[in-house]
C-alpha atoms as a PDB file:
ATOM      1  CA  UNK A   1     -37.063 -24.658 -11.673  1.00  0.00           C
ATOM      2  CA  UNK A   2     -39.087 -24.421  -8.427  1.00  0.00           C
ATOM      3  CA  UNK A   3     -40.942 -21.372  -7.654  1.00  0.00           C
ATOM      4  CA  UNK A   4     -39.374 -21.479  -4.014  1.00  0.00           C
ATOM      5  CA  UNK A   5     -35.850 -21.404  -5.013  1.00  0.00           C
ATOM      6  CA  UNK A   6     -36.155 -18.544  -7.200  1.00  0.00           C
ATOM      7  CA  UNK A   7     -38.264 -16.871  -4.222  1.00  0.00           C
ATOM      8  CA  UNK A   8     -34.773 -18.011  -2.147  1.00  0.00           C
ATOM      9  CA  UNK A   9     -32.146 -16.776  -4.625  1.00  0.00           C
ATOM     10  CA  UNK A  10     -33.996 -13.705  -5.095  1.00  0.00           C
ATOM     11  CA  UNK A  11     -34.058 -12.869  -1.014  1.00  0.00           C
ATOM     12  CA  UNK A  12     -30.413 -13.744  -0.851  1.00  0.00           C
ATOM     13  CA  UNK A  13     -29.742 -11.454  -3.503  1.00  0.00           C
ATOM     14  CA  UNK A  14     -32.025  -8.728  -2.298  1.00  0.00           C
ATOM     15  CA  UNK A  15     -30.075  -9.026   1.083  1.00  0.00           C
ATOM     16  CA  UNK A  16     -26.949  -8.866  -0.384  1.00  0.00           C
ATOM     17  CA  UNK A  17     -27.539  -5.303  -2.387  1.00  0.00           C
ATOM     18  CA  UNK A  18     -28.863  -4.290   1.108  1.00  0.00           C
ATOM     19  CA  UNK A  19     -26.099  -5.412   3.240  1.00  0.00           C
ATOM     20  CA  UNK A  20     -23.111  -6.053   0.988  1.00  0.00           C
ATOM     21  CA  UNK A  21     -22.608  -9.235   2.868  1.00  0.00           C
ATOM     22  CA  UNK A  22     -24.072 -12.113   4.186  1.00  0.00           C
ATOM     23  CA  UNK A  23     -23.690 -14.531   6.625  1.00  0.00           C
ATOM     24  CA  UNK A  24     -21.878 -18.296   7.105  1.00  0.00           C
ATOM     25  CA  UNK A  25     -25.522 -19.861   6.618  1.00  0.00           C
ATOM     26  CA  UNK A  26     -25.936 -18.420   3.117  1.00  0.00           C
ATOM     27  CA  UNK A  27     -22.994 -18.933   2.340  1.00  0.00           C
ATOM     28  CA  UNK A  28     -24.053 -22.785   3.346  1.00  0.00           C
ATOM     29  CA  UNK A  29     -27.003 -22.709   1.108  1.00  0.00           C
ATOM     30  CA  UNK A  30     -24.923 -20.781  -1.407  1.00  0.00           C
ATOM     31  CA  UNK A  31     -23.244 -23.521  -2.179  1.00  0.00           C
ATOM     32  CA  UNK A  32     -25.024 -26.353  -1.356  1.00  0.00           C
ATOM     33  CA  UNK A  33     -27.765 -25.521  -3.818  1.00  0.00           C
ATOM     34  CA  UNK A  34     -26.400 -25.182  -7.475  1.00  0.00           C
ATOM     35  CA  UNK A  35     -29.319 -24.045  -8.886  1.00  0.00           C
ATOM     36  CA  UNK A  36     -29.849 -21.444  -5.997  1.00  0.00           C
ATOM     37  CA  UNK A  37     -25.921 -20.421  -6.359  1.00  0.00           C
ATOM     38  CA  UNK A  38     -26.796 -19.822 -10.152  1.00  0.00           C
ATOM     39  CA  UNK A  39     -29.572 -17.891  -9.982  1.00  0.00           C
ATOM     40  CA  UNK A  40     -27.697 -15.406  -7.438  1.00  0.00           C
ATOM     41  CA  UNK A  41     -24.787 -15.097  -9.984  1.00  0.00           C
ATOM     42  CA  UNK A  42     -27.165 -14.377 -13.116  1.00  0.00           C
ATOM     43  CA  UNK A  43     -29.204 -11.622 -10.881  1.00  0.00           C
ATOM     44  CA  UNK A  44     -25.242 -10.332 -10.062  1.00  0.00           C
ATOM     45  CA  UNK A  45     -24.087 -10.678 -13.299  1.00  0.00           C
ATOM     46  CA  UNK A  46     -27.339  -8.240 -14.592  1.00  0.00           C
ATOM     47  CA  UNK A  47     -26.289  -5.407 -12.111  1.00  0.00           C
ATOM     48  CA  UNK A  48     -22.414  -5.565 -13.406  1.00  0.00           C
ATOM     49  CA  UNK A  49     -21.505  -7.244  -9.828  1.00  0.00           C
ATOM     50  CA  UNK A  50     -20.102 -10.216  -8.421  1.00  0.00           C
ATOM     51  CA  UNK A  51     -20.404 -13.047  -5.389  1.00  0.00           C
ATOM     52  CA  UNK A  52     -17.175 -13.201  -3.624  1.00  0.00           C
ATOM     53  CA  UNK A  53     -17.362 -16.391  -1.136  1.00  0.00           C
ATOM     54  CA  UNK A  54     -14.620 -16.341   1.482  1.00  0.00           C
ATOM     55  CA  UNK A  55     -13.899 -17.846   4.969  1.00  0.00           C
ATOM     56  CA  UNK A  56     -16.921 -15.832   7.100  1.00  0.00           C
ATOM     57  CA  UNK A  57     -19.674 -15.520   4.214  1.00  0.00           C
ATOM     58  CA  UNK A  58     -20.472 -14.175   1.002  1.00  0.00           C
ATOM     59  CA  UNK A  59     -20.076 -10.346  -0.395  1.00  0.00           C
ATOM     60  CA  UNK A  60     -21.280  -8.835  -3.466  1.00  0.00           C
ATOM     61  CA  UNK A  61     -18.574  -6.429  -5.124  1.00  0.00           C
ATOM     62  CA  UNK A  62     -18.591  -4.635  -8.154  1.00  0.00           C
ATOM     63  CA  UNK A  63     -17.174  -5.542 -11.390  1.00  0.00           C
ATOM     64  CA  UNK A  64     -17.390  -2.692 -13.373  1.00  0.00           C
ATOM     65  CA  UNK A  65     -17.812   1.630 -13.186  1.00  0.00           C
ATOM     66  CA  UNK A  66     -21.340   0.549 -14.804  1.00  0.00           C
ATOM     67  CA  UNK A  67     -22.410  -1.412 -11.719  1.00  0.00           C
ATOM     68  CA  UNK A  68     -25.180  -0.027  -9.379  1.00  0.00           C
ATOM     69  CA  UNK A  69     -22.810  -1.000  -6.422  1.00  0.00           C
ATOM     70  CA  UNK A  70     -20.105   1.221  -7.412  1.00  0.00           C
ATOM     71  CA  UNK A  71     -19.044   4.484  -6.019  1.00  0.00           C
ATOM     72  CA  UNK A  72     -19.090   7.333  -8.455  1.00  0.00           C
ATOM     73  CA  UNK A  73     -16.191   9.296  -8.222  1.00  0.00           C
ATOM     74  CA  UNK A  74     -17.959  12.642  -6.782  1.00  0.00           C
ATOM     75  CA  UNK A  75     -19.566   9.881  -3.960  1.00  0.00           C
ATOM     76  CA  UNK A  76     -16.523   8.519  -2.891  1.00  0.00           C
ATOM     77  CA  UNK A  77     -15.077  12.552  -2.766  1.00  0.00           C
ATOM     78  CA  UNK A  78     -17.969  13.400  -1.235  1.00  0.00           C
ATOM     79  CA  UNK A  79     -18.351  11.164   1.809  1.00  0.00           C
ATOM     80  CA  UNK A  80     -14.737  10.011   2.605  1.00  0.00           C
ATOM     81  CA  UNK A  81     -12.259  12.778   1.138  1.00  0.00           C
ATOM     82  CA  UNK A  82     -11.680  16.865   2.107  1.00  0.00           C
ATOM     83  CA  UNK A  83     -13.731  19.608   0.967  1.00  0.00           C
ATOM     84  CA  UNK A  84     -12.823  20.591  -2.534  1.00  0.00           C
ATOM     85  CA  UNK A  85     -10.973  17.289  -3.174  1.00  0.00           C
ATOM     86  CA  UNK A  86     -10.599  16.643  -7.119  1.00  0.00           C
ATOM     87  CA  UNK A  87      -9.688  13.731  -8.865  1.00  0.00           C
ATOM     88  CA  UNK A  88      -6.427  14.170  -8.281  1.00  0.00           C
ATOM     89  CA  UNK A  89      -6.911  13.410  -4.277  1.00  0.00           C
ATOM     90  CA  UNK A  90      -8.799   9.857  -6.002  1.00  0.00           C
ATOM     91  CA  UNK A  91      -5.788   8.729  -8.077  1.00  0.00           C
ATOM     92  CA  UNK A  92      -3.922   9.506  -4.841  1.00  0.00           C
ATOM     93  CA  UNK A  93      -6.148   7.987  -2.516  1.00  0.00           C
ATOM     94  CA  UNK A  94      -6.051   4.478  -4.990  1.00  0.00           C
ATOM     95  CA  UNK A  95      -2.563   4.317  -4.696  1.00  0.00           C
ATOM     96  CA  UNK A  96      -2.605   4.435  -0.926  1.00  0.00           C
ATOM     97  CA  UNK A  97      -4.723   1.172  -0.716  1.00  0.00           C
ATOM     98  CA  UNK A  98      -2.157  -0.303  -3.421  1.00  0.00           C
ATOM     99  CA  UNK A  99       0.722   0.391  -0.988  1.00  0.00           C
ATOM    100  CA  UNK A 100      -1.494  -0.325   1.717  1.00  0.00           C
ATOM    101  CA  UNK A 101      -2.031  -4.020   1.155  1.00  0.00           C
ATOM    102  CA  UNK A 102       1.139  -4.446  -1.048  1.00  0.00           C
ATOM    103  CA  UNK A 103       2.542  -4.012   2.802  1.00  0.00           C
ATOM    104  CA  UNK A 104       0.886  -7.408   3.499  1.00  0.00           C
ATOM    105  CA  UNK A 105       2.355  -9.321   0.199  1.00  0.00           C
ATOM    106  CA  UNK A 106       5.889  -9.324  -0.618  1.00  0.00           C
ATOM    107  CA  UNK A 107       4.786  -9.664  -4.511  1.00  0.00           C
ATOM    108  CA  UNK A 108       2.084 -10.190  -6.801  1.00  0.00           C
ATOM    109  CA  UNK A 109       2.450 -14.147  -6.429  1.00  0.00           C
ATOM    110  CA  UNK A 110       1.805 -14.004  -2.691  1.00  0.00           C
ATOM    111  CA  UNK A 111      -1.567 -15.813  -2.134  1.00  0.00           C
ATOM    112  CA  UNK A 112      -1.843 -15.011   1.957  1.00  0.00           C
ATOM    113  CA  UNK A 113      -0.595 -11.919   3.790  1.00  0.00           C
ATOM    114  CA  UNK A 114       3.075 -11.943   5.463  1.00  0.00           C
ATOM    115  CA  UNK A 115       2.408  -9.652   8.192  1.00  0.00           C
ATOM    116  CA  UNK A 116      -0.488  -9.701  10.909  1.00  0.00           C
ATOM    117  CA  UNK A 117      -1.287  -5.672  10.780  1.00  0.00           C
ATOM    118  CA  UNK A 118       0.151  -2.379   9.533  1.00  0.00           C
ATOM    119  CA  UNK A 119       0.558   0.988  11.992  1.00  0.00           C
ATOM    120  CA  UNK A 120      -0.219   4.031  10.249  1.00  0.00           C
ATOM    121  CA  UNK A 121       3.639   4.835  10.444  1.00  0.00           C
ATOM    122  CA  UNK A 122       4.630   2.322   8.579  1.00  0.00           C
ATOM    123  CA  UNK A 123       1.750   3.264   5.481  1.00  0.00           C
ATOM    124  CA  UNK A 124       3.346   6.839   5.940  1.00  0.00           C
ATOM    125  CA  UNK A 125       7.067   5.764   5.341  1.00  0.00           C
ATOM    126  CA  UNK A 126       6.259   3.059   2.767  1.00  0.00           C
ATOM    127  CA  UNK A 127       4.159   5.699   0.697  1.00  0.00           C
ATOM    128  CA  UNK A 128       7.314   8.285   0.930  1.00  0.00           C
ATOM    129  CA  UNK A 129       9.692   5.659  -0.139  1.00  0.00           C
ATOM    130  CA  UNK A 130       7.167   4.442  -3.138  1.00  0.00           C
ATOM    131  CA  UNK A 131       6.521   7.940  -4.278  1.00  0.00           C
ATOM    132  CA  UNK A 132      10.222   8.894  -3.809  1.00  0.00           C
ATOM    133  CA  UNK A 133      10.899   6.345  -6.060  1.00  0.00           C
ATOM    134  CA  UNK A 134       8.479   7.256  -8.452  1.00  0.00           C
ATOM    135  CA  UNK A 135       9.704  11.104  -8.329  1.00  0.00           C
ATOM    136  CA  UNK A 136      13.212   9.818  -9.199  1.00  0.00           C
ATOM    137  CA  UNK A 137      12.254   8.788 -12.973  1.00  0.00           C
ATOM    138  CA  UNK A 138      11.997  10.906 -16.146  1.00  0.00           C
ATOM    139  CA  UNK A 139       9.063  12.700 -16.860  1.00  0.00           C
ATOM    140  CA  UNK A 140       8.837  10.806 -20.150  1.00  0.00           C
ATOM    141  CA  UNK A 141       9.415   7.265 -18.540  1.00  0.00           C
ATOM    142  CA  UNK A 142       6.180   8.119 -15.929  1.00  0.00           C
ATOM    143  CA  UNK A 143       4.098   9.438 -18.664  1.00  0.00           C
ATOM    144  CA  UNK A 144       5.125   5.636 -20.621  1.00  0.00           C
ATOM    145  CA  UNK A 145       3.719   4.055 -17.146  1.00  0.00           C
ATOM    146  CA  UNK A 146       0.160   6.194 -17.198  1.00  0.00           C
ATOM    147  CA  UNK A 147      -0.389   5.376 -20.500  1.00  0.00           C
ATOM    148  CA  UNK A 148       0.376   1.416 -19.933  1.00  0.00           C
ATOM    149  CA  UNK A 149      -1.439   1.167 -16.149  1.00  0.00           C
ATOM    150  CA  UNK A 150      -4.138   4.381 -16.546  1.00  0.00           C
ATOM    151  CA  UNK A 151      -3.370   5.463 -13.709  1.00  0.00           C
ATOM    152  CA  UNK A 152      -2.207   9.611 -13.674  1.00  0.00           C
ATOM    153  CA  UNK A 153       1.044   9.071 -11.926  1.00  0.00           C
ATOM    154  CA  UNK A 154       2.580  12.477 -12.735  1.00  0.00           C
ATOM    155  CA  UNK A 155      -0.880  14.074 -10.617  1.00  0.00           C
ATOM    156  CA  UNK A 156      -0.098  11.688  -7.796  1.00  0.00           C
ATOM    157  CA  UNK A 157       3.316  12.980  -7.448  1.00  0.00           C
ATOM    158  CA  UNK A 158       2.289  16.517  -7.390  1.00  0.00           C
ATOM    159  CA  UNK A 159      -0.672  15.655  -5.203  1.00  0.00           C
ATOM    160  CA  UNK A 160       1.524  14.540  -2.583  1.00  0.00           C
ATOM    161  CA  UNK A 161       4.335  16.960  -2.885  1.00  0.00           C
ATOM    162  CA  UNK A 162       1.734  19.427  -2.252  1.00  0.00           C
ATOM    163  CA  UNK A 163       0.524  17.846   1.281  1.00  0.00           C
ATOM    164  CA  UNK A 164       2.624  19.446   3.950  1.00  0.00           C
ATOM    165  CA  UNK A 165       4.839  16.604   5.755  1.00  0.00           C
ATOM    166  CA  UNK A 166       6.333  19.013   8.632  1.00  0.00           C
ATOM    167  CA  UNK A 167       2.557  19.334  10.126  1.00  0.00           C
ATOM    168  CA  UNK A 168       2.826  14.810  10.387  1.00  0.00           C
ATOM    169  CA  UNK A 169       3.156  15.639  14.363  1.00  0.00           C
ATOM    170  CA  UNK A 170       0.650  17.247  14.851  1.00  0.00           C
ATOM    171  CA  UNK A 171      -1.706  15.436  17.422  1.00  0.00           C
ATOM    172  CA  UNK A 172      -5.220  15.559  15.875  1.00  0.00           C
ATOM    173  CA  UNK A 173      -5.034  14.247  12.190  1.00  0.00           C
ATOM    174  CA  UNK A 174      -8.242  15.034  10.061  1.00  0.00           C
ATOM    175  CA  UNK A 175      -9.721  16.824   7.115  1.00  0.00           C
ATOM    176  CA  UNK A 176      -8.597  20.210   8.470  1.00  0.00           C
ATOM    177  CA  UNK A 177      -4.740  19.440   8.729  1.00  0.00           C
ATOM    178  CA  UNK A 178      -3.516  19.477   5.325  1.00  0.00           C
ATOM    179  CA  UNK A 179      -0.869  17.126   5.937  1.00  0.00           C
ATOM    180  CA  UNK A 180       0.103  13.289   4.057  1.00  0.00           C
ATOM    181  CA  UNK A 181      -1.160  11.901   8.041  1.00  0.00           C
ATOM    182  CA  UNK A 182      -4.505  13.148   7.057  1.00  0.00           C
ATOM    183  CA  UNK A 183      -4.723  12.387   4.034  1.00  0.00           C
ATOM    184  CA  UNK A 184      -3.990   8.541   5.171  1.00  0.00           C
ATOM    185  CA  UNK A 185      -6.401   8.778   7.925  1.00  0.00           C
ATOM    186  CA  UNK A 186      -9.428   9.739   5.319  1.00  0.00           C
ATOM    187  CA  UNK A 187      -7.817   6.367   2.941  1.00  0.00           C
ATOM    188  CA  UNK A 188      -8.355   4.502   6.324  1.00  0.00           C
ATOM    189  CA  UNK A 189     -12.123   5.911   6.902  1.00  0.00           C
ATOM    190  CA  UNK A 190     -12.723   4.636   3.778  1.00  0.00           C
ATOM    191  CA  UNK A 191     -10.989   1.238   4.306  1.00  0.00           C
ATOM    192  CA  UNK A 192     -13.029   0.624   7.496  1.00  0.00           C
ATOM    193  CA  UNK A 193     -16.517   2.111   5.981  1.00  0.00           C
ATOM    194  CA  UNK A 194     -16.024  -0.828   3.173  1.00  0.00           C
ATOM    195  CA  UNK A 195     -15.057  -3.348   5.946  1.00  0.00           C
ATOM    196  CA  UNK A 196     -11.813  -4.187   4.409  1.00  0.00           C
ATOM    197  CA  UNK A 197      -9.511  -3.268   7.664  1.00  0.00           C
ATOM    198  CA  UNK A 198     -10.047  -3.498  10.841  1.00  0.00           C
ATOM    199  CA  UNK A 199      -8.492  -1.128  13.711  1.00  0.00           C
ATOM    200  CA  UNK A 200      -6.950  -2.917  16.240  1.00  0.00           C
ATOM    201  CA  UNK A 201      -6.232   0.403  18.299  1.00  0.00           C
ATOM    202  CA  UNK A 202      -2.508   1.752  18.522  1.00  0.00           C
ATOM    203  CA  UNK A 203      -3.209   2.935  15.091  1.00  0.00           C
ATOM    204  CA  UNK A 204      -2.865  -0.228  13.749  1.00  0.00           C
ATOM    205  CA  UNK A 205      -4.919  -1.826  11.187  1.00  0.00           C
ATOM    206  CA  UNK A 206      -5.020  -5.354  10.356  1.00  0.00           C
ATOM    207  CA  UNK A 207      -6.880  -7.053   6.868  1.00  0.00           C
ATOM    208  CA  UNK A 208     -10.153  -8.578   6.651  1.00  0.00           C
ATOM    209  CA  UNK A 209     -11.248 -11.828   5.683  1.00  0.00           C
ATOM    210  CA  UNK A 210     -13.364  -9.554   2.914  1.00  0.00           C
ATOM    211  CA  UNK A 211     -10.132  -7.642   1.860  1.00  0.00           C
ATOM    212  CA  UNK A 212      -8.194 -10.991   1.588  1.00  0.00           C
ATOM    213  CA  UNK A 213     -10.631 -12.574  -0.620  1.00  0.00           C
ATOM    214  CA  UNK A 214     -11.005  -9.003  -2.849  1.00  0.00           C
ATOM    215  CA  UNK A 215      -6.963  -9.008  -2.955  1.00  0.00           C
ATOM    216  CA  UNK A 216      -6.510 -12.597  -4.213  1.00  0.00           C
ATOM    217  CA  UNK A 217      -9.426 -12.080  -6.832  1.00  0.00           C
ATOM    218  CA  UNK A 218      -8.791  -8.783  -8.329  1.00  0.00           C
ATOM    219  CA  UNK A 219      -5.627  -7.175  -6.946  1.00  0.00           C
ATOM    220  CA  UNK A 220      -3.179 -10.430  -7.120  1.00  0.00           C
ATOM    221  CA  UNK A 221      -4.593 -11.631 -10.981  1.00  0.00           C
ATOM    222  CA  UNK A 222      -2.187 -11.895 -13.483  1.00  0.00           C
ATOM    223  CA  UNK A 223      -4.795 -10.622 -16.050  1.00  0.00           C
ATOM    224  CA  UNK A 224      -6.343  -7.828 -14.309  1.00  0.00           C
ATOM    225  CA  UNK A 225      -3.443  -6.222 -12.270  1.00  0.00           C
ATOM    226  CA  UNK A 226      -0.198  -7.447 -12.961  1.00  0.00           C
ATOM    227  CA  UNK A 227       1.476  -4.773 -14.414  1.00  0.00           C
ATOM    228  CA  UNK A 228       0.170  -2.521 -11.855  1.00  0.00           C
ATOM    229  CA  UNK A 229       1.160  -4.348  -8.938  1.00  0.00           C
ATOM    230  CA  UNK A 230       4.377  -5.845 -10.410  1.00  0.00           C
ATOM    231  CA  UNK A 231       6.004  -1.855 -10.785  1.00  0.00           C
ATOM    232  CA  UNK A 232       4.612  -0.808  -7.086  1.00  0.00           C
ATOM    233  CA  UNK A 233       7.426  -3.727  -6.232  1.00  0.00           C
ATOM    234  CA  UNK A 234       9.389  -2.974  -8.418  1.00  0.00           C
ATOM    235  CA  UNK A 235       9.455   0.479  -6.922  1.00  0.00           C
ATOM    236  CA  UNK A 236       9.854  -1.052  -3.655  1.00  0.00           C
ATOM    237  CA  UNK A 237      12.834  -3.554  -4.360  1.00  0.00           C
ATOM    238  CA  UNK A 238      13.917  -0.032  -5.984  1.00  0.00           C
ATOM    239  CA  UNK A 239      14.046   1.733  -3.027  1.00  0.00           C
ATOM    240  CA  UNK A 240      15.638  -0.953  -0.896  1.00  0.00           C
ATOM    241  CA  UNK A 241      18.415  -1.387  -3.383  1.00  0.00           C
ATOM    242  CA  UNK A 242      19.353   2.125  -3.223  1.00  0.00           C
ATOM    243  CA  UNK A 243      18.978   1.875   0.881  1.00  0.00           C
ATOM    244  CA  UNK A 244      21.585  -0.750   0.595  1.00  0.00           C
ATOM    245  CA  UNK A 245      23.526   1.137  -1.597  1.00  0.00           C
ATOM    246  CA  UNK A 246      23.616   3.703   0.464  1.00  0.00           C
ATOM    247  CA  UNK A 247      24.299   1.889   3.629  1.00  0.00           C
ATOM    248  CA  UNK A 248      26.868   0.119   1.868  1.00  0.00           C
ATOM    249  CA  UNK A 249      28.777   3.155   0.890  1.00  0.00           C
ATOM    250  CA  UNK A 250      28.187   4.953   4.726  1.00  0.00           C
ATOM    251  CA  UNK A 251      29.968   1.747   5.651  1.00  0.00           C
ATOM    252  CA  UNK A 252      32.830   1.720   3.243  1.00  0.00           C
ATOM    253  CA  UNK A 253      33.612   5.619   4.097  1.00  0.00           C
ATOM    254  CA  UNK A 254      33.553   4.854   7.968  1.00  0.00           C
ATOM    255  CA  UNK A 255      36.025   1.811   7.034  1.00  0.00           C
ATOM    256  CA  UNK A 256      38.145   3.811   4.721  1.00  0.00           C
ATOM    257  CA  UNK A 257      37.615   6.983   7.708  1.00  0.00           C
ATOM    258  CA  UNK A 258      38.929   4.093  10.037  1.00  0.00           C
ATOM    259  CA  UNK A 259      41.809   2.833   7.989  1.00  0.00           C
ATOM    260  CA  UNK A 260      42.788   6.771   7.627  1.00  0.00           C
ATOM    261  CA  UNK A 261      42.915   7.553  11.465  1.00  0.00           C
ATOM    262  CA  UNK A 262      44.901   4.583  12.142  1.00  0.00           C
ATOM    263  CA  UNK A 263      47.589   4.940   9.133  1.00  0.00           C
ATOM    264  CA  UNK A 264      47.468   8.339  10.906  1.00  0.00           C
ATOM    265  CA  UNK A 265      48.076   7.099  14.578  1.00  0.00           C
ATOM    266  CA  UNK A 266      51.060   5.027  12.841  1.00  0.00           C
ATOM    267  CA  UNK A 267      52.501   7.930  11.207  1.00  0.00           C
ATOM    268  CA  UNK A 268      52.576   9.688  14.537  1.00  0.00           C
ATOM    269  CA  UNK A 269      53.881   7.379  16.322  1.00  0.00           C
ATOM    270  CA  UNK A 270      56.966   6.645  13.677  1.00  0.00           C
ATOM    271  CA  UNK A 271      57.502  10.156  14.092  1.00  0.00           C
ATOM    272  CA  UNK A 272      57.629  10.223  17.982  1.00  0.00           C
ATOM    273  CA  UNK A 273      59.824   7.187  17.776  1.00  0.00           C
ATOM    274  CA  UNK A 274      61.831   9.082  15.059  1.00  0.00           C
ATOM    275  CA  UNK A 275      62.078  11.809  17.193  1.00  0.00           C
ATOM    276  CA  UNK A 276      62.937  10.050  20.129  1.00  0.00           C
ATOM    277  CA  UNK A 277      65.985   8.085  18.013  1.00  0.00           C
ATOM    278  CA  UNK A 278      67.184  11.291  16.959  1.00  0.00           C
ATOM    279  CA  UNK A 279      67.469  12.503  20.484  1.00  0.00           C
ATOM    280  CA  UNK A 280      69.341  10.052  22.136  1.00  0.00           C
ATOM    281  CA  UNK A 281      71.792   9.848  19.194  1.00  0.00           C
ATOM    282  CA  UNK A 282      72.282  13.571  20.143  1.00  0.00           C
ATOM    283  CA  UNK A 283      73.073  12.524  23.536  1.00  0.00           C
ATOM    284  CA  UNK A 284      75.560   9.874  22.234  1.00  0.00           C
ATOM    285  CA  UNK A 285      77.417  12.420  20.637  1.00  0.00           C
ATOM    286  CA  UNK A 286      77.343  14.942  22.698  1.00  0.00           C
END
């Protein structure tokens, strides 16, 4: 193999463990050159990372806790979560990106997003109705779920339940304001620090290209996620089920409320009329 295409691979590489990214050009030469493409996947593959390629370049990701390019738990407390956050506030804060881009696919099989952007509303209400969901089942049935998806769903609930939701109107949401807003808006720092959102003002975020390609690679594969992302559906379809339900029966009690006045109405009025017969009959006889 040339000396100048290892020199090549090597610079991409080296500019991809600086930046994270790179460019529509590389990702020309990327994979153009087969032998330069392989090199830059064998120097990935030694660091525990991997070469995404998607529609505006190339980004290096990791694959595993091991890599170089991952963020230690403490980091990822330290620079995007409160002051004394524990791991409790992580498994939290990874279940607000699930229900975060789960808003964009309406299941696991969805290759391309189904909405244009999300308003930070609309993150709130879906991550009440998951979680209300979730706090619905048996103790027994959640602790079934951690074991099977390793994810400390029982920690979650209390995590949440512990942010106060009567402070969600107050105007300036950050660190400080212990509230499930907040809490959202340090998920989003994080979102747009790793270039995975953008914010399109409004406070509403839209996906990147990046996030897109990261989704349909990790988040959407059968092997890797499915379980996971098939029961934060489920929970949804869950929750919309008993929405209908519920709707369904408001419905039925207004009807029946309906059918009641009016068989009421009727009864009155057979008793006017009745009352009215009975009067003139006492004029006949009178």
């Amino acid at each position: 193999m040339e000396h100048k295409i290892v020199l090549d691979a090597f610079r991409l590489f080296s500019h991809l463990t600086l930046k994270g990214e790179a460019g529509r050009e590389e990702q020309r030469r990327y994979l153009a050159e087969e032998d330069l493409k392989a090199l830059v996947d064998d120097f990935a593959e030694e660091v525990s990372s991997l070469v995404l390629v998607s529609g505006e370049g190339l980004y290096l990701v990791p694959k595993t806790v091991e890599s170089v390019h991952h963020l230690s738990n403490e980091k990822m407390k330290e620079l995007y979560l409160p002051k004394r956050a524990t791991n409790e506030d992580l498994y939290l804060m990874y279940v607000a990106i699930l229900v975060f881009f789960g808003q964009f696919y309406d299941s696991y099989q969805t290759t391309e997003p189904t909405r244009d952007f999300l308003s930070m509303e609309d993150w709130l209400a879906a991550m009440n109705q998951r979680l209300d969901s979730l706090a619905s089942m048996e103790e027994d049935q959640l602790r079934w779920h951690e074991q099977d998806q390793q994810i400390n769903w029982l920690a979650v609930l209390r995590k949440w339940g512990a942010l106060d939701d009567l402070k969600e109107k107050v105007k300036v949401q950050d660190a400080k304001t212990n509230s499930r807003m907040s809490f959202l808006n340090s998920v989003r720092g994080f979102l747009l620090a790793q270039k995975l959102v953008l914010d399109i003002g409004n406070k509403e975020l839209e996906i990147t290209e990046k996030a897109r390609t990261i989704v349909q690679r990790y988040y959407m594969d059968v092997e890797y996620n499915r379980n996971l992302l098939e029961f934060m559906f489920q929970l949804s379809e869950e929750r919309n089920q008993q929405q209908n339900q519920k709707e369904n029966q408001q419905e039925d009690w207004q009807e029946n409320r309906k059918e009641d006045q009016q068989e009421g109405q009727q009864e009155k009025r057979r008793e006017v009329d009745a009352s009215h017969l009975e009067g003139e009959n006492d004029q006949h006889t009178v």
